[in-house]
Protein backbone atom coordinates (compact mmCIF):
# COMPACT_ATOMS: atom_id res chain seq x y z
CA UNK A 1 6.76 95.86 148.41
CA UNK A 2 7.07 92.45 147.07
CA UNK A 3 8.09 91.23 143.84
CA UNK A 4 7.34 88.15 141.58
CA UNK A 5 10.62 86.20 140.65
CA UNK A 6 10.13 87.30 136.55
CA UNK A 7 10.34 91.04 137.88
CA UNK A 8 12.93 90.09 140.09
CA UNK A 9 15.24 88.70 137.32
CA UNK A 10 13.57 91.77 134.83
CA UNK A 11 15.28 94.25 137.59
CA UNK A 12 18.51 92.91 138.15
CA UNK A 13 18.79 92.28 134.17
CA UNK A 14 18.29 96.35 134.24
CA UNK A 15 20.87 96.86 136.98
CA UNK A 16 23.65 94.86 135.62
CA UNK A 17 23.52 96.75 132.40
CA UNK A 18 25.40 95.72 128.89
CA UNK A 19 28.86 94.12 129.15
CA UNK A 20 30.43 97.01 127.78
CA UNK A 21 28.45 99.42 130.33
CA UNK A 22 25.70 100.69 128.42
CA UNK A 23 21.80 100.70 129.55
CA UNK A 24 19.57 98.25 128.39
CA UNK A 25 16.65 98.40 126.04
CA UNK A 26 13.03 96.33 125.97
CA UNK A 27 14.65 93.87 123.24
CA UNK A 28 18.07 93.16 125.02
CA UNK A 29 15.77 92.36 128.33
CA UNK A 30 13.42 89.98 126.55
CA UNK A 31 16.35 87.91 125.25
CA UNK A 32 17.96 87.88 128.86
CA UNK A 33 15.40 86.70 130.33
CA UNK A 34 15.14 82.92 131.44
CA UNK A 35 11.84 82.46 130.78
CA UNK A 36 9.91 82.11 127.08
CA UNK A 37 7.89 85.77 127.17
CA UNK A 38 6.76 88.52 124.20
CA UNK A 39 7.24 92.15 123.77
CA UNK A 40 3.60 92.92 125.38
CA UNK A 41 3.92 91.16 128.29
CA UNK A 42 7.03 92.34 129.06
CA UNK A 43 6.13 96.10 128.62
CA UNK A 44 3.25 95.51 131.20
CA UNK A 45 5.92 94.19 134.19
CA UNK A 46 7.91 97.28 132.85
CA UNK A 47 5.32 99.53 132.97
CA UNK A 48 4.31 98.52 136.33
CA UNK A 49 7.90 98.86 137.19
CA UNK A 50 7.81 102.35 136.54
CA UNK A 51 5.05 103.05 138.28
CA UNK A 52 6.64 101.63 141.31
CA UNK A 53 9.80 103.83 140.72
CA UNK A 54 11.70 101.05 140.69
CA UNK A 55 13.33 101.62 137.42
CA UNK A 56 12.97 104.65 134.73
CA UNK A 57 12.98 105.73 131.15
CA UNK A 58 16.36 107.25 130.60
CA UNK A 59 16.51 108.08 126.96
CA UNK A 60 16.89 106.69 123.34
CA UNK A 61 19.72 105.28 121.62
CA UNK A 62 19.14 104.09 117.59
CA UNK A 63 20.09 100.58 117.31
CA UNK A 64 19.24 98.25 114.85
CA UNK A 65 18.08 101.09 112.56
CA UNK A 66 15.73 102.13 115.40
CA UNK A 67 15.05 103.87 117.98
CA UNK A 68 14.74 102.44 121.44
CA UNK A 69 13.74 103.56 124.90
CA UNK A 70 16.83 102.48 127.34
CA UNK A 71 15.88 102.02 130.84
CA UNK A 72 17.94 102.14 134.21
CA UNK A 73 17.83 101.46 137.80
CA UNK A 74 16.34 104.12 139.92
CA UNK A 75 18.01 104.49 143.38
CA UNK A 76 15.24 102.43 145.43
CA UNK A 77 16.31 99.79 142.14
CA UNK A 78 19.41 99.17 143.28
CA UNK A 79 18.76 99.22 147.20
CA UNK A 80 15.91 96.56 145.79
CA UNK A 81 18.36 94.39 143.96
CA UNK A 82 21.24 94.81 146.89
CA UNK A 83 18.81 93.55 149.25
CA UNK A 84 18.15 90.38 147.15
CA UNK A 85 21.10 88.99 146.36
CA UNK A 86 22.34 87.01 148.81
CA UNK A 87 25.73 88.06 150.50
CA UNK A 88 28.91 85.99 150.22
CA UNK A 89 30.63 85.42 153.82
CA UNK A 90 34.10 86.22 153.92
CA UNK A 91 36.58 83.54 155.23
């Protein structure tokens, strides 16, 4: 399966999580995102993501007054992502 660089970057966003630990929603990966994008465009490479089981709906949290849909790596996610990154040699 092959990936565009945005979904690339959109799935390792996912997997690294919040600096304190917690899962990420649709806002918090819009604004880590290196690239200028909106809210519908980025629910159609999440969507797609989904369907690709590559990541997953894993609740809601309320934040901001609101309630938002946190997502998470699935297990083929994070084989995906350790794949990708490029290893570090050892000396």
């Amino acid at each position: 399966m092959l990936l565009t660089s945005k979904q690339m970057e959109l799935l390792k966003t996912i997997d690294s999580k919040n600096a304190d630990g917690t899962l990420v929603d649709l806002d918090q990966i819009i604004a880590a995102q290196s690239y200028p994008t909106n809210k519908p465009s980025m629910q159609f490479i999440v969507r797609s993501m989904v369907g690709k089981k590559l990541i997953a709906k894993v609740g809601t949290d309320v934040r901001e007054q609101r309630r938002k849909v946190l997502f998470d790596t699935t297990e083929l996610g994070k084989k995906y992502v350790e794949w990708h990154t490029p290893k570090t040699v050892a000396e």
